[in-house]
N, C-alpha and C. Protein backbone atom coordinates (compact mmCIF):
# COMPACT_ATOMS: atom_id res chain seq x y z
N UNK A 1 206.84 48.61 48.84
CA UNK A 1 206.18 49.65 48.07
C UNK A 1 207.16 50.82 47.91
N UNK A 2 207.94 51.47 46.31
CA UNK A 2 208.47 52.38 46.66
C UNK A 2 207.83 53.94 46.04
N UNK A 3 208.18 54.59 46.49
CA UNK A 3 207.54 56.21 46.13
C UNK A 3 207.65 56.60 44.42
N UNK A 4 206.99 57.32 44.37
CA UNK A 4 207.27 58.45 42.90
C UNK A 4 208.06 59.12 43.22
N UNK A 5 208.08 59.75 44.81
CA UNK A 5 208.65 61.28 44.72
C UNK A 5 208.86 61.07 46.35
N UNK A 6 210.57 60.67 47.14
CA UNK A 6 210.59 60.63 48.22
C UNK A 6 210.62 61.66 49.54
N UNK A 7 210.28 61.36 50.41
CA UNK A 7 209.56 62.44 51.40
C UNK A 7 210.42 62.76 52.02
N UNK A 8 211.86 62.54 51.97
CA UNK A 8 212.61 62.71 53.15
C UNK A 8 213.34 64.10 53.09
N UNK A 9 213.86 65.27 53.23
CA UNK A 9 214.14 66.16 52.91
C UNK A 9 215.50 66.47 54.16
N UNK A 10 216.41 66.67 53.68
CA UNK A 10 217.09 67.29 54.54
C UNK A 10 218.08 68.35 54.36
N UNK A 11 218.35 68.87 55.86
CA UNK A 11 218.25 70.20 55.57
C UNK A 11 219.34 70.17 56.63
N UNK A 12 221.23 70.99 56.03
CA UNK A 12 222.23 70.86 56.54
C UNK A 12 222.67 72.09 57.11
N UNK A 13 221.77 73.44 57.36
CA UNK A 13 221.99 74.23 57.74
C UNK A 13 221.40 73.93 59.44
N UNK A 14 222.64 74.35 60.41
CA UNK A 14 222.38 74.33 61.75
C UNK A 14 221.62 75.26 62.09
N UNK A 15 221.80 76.47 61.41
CA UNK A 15 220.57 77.58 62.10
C UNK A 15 218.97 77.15 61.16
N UNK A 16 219.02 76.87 60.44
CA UNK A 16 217.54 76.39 59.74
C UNK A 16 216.86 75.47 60.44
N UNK A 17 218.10 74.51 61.08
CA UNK A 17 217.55 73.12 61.95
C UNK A 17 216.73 74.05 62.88
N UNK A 18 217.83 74.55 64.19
CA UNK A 18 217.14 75.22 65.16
C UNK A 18 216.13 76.11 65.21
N UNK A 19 215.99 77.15 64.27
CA UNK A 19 215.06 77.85 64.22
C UNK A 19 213.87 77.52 63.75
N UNK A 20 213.18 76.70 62.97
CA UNK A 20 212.77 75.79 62.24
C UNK A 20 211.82 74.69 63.95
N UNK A 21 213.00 74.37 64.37
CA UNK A 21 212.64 73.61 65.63
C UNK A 21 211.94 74.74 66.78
N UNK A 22 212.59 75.81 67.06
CA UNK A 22 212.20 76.77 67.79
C UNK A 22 210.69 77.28 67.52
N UNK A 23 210.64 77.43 66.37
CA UNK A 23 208.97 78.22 65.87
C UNK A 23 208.13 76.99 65.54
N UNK A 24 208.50 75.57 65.62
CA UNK A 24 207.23 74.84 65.70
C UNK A 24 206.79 74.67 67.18
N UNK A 25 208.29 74.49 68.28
CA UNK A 25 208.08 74.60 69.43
C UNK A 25 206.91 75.70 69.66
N UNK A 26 207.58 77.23 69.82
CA UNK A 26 206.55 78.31 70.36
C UNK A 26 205.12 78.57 69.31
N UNK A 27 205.20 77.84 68.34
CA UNK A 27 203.74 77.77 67.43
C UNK A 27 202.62 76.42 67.96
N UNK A 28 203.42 75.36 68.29
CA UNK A 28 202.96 74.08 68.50
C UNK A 28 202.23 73.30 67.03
N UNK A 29 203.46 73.26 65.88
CA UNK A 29 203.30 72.87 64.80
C UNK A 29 203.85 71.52 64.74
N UNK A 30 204.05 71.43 63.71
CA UNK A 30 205.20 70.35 63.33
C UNK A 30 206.20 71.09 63.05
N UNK A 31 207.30 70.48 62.78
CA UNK A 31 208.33 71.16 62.09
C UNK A 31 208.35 71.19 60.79
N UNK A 32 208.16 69.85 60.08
CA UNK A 32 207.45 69.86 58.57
C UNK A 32 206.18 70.77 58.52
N UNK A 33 205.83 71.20 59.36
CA UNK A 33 204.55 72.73 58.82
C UNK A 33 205.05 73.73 58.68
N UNK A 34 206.08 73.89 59.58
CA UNK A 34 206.70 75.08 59.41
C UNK A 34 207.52 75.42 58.31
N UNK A 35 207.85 74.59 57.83
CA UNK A 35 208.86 74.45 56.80
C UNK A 35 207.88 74.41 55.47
N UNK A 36 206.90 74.04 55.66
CA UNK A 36 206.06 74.03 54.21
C UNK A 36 205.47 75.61 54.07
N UNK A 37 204.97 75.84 55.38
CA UNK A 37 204.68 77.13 55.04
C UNK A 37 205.17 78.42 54.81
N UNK A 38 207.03 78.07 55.49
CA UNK A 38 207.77 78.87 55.12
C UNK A 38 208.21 79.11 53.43
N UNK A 39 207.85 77.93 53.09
CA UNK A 39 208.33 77.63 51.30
C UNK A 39 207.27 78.05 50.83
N UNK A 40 205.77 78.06 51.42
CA UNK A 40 204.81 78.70 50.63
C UNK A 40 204.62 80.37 51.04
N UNK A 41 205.10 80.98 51.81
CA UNK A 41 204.98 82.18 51.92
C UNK A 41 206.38 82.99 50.87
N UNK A 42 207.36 82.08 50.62
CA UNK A 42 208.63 82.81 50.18
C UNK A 42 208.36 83.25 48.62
N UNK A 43 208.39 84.45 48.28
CA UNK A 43 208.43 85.26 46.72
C UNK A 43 210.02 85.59 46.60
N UNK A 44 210.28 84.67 45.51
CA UNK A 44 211.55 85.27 44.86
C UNK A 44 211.68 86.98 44.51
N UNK A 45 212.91 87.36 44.60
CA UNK A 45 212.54 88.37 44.25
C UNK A 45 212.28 88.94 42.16
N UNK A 46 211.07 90.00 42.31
CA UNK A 46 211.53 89.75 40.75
C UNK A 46 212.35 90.09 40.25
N UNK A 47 212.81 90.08 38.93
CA UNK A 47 214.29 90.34 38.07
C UNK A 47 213.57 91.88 37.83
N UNK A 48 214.54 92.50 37.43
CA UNK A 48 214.82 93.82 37.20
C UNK A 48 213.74 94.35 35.95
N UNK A 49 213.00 95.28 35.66
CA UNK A 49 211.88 95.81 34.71
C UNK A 49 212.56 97.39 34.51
N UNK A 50 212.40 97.41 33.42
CA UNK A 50 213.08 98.97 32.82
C UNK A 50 211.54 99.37 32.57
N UNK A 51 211.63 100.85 33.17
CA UNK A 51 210.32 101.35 33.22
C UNK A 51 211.08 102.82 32.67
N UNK A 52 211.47 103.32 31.38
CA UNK A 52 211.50 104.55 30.58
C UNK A 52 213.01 104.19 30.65
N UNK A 53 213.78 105.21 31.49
CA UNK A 53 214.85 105.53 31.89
C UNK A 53 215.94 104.86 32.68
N UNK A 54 214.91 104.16 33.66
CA UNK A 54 214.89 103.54 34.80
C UNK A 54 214.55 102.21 35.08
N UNK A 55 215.07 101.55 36.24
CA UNK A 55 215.24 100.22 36.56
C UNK A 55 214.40 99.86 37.41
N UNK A 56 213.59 98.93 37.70
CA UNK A 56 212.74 98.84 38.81
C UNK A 56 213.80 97.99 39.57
N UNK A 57 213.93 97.70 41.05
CA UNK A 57 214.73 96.91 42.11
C UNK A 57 213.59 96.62 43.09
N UNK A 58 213.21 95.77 43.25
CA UNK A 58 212.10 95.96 43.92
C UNK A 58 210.79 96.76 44.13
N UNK A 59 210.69 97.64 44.75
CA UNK A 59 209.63 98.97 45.33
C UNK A 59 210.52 100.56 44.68
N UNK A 60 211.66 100.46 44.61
CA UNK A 60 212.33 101.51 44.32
C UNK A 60 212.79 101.46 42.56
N UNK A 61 212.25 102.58 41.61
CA UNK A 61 212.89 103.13 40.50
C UNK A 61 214.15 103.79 40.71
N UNK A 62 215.33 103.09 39.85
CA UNK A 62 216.88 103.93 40.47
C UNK A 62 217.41 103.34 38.62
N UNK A 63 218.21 104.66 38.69
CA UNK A 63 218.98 104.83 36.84
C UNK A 63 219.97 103.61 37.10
N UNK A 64 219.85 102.82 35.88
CA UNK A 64 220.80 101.93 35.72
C UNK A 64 222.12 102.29 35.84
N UNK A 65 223.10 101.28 36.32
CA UNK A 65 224.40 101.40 36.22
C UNK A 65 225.07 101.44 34.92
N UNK A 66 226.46 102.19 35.59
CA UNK A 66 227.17 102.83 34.07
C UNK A 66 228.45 102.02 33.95
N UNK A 67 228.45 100.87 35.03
CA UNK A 67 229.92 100.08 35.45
C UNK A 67 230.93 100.89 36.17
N UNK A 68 230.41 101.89 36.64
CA UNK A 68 231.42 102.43 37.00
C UNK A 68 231.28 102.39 38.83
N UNK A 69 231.97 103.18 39.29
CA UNK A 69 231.39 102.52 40.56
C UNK A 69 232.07 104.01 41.88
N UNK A 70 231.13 104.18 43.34
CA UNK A 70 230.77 105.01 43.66
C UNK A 70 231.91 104.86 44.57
N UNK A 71 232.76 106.36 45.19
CA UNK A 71 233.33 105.45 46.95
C UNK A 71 232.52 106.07 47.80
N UNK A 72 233.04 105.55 49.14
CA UNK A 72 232.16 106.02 50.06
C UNK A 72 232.06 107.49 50.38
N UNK A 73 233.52 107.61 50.48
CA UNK A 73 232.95 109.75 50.48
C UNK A 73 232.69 110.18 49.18
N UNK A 74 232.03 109.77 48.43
CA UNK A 74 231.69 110.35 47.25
C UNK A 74 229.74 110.55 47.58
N UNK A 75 229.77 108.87 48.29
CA UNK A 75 228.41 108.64 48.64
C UNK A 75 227.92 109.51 49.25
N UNK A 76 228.68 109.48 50.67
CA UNK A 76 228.33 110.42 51.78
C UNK A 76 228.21 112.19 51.56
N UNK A 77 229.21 112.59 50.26
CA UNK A 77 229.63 113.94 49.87
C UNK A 77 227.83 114.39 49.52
N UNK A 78 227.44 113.38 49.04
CA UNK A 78 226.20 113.50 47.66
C UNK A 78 224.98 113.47 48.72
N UNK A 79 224.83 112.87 49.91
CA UNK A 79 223.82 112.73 50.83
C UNK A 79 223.83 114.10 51.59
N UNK A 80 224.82 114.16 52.12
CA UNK A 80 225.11 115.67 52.87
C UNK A 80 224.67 116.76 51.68
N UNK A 81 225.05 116.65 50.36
CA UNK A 81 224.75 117.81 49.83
C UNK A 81 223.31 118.00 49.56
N UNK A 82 222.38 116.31 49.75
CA UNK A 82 221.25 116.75 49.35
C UNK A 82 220.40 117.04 50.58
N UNK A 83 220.76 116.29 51.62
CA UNK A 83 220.17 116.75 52.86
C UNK A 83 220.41 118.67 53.25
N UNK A 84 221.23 118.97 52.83
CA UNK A 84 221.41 120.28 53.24
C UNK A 84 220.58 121.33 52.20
N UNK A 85 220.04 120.39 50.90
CA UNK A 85 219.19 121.38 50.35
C UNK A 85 217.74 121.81 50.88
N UNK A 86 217.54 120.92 51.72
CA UNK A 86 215.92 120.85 52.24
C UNK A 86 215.99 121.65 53.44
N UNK A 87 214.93 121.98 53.66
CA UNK A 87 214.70 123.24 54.70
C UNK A 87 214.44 122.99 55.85
């Protein structure tokens, strides 16, 4: 008898093996439960939504990029200056 759609799945990451093995251990699952329910709890993240001005990234509205690009003491210059405006 052969399948439509075969069941065997494997999975070549060593830390996915173990951990995977670890949380059916301390759950007392299967390991195929764990793994199904890990695939049913996972949300891609969504793609990017322009809302006026602005970009959605998740939970946070932030102005699109201009290609240009930031350094770190420029970053840090801009945090310090805004932290020091607040009281």
């Amino acid at each position: 008898m052969s399948r439509t759609e075969p069941a065997q799945f494997n999975v070549r990451s060593s830390y996915a093996r173990k951990r995977a093995r670890e949380i059916a251990e301390a759950t007392g699952m299967t390991v195929t439960r764990v793994v199904e329910d890990a695939l049913r709890a996972y949300a891609p993240p969504s793609p990017a939504t322009t809302v006026g001005a602005l970009v959605r990234r998740g939970p946070l509205l932030v102005l699109p990029a201009k290609g240009g690009s930031v350094s770190l003491d420029e970053a840090n210059a801009a945090l310090d200056a805004t932290r020091g405006e607040r009281p």
